[in-house]
Protein backbone atom coordinates (compact mmCIF):
# COMPACT_ATOMS: atom_id res chain seq x y z
CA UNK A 1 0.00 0.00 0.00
CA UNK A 2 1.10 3.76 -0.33
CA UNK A 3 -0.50 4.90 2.09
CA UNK A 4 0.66 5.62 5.38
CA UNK A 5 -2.85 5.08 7.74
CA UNK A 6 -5.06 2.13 6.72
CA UNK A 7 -8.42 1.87 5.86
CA UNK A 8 -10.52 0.88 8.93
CA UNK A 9 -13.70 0.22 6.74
CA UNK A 10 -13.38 -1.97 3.83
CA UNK A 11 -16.14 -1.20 0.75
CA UNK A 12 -16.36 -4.97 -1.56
CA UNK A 13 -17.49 -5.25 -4.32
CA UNK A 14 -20.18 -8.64 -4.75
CA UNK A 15 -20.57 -9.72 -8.84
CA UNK A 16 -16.86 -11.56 -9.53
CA UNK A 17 -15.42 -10.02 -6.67
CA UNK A 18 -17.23 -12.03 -3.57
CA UNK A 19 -19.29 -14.80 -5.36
CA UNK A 20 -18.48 -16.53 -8.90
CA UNK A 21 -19.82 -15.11 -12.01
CA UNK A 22 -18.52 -18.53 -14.11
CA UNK A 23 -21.05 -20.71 -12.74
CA UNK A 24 -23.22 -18.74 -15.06
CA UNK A 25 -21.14 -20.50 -17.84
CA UNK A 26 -23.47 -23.47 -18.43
CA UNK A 27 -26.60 -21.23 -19.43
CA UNK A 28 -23.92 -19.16 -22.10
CA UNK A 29 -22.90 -22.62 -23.15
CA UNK A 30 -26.98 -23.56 -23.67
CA UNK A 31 -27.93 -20.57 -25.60
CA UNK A 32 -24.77 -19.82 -27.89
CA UNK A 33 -22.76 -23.06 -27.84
CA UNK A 34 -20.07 -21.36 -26.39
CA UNK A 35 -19.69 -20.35 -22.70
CA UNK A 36 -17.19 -18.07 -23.79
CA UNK A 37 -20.10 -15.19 -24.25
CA UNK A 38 -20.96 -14.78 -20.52
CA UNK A 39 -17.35 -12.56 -20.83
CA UNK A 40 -19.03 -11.02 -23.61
CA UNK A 41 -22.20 -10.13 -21.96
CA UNK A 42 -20.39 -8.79 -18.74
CA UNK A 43 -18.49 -7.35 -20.39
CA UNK A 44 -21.19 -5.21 -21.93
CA UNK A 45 -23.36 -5.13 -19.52
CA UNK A 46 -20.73 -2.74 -17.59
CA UNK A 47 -20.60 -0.71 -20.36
CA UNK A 48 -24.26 0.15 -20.49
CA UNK A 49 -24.48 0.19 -16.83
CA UNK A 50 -21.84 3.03 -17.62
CA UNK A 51 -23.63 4.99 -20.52
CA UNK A 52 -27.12 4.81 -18.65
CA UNK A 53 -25.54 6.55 -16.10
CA UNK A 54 -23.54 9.22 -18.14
CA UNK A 55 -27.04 9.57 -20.21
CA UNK A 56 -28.50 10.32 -16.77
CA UNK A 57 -31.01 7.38 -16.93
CA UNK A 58 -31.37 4.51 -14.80
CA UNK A 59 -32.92 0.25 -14.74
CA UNK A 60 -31.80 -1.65 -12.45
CA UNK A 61 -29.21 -3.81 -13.15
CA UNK A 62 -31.15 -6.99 -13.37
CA UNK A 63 -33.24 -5.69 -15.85
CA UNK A 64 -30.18 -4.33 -17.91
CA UNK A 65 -28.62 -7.66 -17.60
CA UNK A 66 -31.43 -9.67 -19.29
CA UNK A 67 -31.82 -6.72 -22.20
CA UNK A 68 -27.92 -7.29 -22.92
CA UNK A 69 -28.98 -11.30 -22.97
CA UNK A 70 -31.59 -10.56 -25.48
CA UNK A 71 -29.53 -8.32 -27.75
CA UNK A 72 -26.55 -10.18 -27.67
CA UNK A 73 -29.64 -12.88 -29.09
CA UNK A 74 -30.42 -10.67 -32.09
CA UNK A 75 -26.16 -10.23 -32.37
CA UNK A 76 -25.51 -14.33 -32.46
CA UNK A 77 -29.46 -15.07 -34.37
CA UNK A 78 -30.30 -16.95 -30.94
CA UNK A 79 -33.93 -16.96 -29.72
CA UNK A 80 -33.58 -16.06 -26.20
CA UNK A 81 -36.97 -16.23 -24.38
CA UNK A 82 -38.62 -15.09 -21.53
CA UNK A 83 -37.66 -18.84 -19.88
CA UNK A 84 -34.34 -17.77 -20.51
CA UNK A 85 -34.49 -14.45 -19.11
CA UNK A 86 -36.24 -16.57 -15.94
CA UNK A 87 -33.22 -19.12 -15.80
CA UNK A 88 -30.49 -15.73 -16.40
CA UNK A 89 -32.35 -13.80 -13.60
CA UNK A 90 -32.04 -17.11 -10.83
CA UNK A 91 -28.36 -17.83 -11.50
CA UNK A 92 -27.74 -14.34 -11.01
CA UNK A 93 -28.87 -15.05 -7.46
CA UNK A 94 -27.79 -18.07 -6.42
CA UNK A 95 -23.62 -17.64 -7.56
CA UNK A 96 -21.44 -19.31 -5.14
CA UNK A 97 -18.54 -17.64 -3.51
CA UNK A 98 -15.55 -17.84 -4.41
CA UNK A 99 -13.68 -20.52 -1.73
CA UNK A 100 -11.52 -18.09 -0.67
CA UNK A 101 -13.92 -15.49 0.20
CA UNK A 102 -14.87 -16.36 3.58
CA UNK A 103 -11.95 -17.36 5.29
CA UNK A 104 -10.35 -13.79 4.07
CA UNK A 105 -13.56 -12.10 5.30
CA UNK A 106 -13.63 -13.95 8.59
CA UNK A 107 -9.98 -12.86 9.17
CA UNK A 108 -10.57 -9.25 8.31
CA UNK A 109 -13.61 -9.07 11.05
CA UNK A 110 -11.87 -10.44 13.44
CA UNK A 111 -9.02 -8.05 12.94
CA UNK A 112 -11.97 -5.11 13.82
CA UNK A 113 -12.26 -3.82 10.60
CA UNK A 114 -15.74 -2.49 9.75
CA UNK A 115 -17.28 -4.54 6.31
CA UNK A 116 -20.00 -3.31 3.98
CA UNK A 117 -20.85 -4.05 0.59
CA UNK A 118 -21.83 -1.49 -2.61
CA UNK A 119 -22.86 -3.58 -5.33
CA UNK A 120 -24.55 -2.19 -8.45
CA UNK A 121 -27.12 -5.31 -8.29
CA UNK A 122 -30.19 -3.79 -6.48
CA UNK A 123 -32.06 -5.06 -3.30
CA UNK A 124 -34.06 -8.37 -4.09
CA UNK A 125 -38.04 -7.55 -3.37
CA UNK A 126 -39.03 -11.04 -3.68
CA UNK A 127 -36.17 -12.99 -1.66
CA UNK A 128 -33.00 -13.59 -0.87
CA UNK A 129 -30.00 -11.29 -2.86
CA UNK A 130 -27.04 -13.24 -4.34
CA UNK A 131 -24.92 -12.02 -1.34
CA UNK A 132 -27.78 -13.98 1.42
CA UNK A 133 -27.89 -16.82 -0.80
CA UNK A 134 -23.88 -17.31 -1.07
CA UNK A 135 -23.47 -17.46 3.10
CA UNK A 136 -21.27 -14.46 3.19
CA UNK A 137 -23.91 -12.22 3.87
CA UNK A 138 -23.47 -12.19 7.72
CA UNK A 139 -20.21 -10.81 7.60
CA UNK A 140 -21.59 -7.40 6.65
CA UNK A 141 -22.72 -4.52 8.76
CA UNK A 142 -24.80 -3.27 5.83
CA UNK A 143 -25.22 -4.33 2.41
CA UNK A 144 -25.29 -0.79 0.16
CA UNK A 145 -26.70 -0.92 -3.42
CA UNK A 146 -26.06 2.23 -6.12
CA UNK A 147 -29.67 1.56 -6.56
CA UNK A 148 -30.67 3.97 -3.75
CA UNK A 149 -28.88 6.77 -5.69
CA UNK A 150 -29.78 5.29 -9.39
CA UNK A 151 -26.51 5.71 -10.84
CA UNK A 152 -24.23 2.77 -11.75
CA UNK A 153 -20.83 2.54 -10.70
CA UNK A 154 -17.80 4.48 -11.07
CA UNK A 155 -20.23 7.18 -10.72
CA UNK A 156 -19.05 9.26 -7.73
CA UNK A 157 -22.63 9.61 -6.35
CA UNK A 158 -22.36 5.83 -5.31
CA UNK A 159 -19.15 6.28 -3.21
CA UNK A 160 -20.76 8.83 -1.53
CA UNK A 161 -23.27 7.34 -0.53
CA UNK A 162 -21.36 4.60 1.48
CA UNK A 163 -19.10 7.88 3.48
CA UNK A 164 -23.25 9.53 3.82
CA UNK A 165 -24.61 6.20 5.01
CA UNK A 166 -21.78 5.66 7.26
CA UNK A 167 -20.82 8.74 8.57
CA UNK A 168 -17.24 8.61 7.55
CA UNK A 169 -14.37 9.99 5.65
CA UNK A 170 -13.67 8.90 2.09
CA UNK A 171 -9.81 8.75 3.22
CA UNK A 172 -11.14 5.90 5.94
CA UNK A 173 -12.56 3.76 3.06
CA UNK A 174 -10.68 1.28 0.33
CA UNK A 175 -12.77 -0.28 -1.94
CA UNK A 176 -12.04 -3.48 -2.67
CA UNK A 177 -12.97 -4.87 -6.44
CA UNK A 178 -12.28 -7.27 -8.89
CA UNK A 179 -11.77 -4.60 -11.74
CA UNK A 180 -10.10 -1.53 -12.41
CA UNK A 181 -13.02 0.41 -13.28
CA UNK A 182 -13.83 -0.25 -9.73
CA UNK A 183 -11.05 1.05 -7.69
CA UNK A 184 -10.73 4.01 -10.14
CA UNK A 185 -14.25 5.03 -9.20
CA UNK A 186 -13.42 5.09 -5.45
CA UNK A 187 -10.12 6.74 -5.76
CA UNK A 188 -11.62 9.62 -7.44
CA UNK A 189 -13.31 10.82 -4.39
CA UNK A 190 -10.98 9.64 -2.10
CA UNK A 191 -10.79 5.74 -1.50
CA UNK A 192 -7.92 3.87 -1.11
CA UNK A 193 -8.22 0.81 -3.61
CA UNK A 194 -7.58 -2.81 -3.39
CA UNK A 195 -7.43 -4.77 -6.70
CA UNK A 196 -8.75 -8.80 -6.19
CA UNK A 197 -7.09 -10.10 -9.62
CA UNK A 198 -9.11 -12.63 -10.46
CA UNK A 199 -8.53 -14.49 -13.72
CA UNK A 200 -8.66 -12.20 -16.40
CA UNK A 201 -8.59 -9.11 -14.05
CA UNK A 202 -5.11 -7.77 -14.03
CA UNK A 203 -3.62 -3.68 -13.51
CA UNK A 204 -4.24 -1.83 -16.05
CA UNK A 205 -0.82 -0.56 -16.66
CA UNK A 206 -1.47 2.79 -17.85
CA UNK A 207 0.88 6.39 -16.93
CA UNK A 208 -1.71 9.23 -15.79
CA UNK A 209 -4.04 6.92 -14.02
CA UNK A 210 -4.42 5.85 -10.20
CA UNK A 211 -3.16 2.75 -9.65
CA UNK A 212 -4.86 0.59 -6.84
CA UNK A 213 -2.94 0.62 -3.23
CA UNK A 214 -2.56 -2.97 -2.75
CA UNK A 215 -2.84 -6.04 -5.82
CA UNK A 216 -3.81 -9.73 -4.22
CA UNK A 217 -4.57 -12.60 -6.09
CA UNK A 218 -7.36 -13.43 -3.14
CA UNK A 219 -9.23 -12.40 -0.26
CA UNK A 220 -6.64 -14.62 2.19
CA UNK A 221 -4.11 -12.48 0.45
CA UNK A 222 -5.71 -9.51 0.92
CA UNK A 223 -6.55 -10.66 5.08
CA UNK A 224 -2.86 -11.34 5.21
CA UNK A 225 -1.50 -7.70 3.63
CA UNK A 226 -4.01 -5.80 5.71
CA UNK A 227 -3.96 -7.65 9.10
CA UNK A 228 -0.32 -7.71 9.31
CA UNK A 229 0.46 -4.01 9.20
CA UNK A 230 -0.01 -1.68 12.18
CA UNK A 231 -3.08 0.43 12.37
């Protein structure tokens, strides 16, 4: 880390971060033949998560997610129906966490740092989130979603809203994320940023832009780097 003073409350990120978006690989595999297209379809659904937001308009991001399905339907000449849409909409919910995920989250709460979530997947109405369903859930003090400000992440509204909710400092926060886009987002208003790298989730090695404060292949990793420095 660069920084001096450590973050004493730690902002994750859920989707790829916390739980698994590859067990949705099966249903890609289903539809187009190749499972391959789930990166495809995160992939965009991130960017029009980002230009709804920059258009200043807002859907949730369930409802984005099973637009992208359909269009990237009309892209590949694939008939995705409503049943599809159904089957899209439960696996999005019941993702399993990654295996590291709770061991490094159990470590980090013992170690008295404060854990909340801001995930731009919005509050279930009809049951459990992904987050309840995975068991990590209970490690949480809250569970934040950008859909209470109706703006998608990197938007700085959505930080924000976790220092407003929590009644602290931006400087006491790191957001913790699977992706760049992420931890760029929360550095801009004044984060500190850990990078998870997943597979296929490296730096982006670019001069003129923030790099995150700390780069872990896992959540025990990240445990270990944060518990073992003074506070």
């Amino acid at each position: 880390m660069n920084r001096e003073q450590p973050p004493s409350v730690l902002v994750f990120d859920v989707n790829e971060t916390l739980v698994d978006i590859d067990s949705l690989a099966p249903l890609f595999a289903d539809l187009f033949g190749d499972e391959r297209v789930l990166r495809e379809w995160f992939g965009q659904l991130v960017m029009y998560s980002m230009a709804t937001t920059l258009a200043e308009n807002y859907v949730n991001f369930s409802s984005l997610a099973q637009g992208v399905l359909r269009m990237l339907g009309d892209i590949y000449e694939v008939d995705v129906t409503d049943d599809d849409l159904l089957r899209l909409k439960s696996r999005l919910l019941s993702m399993p966490p990654h295996p590291d995920a709770a061991e490094g989250l159990a470590r980090l709460r013992d170690n008295g740092f404060r854990l909340v979530t801001l995930t731009n997947s919005p509050p279930n109405p009809d049951g459990p989130t992904a987050l309840q369903n995975s068991g990590l859930a209970g490690f949480f003090e809250r569970q934040l979603s950008v859909d209470a400000r109706r703006a998608f992440k990197p938007s700085p509204v959505v930080y924000r809203y976790v220092c407003e909710t929590l009644g602290v400092a931006p400087e006491d926060c790191m957001m913790v994320a699977a992706h760049v886009w992420d931890t760029l987002g929360a550095q801009n208003v004044g984060f500190s940023g850990a990078l998870i790298a997943r597979p296929g989730n490296p730096p982006l090695p670019v001069d003129g832009l923030p790099q995150p404060d700390l780069v872990v292949r896992d959540m025990r990793q990240l445990a270990e780097e944060l518990t073992t420095r003074p506070r």
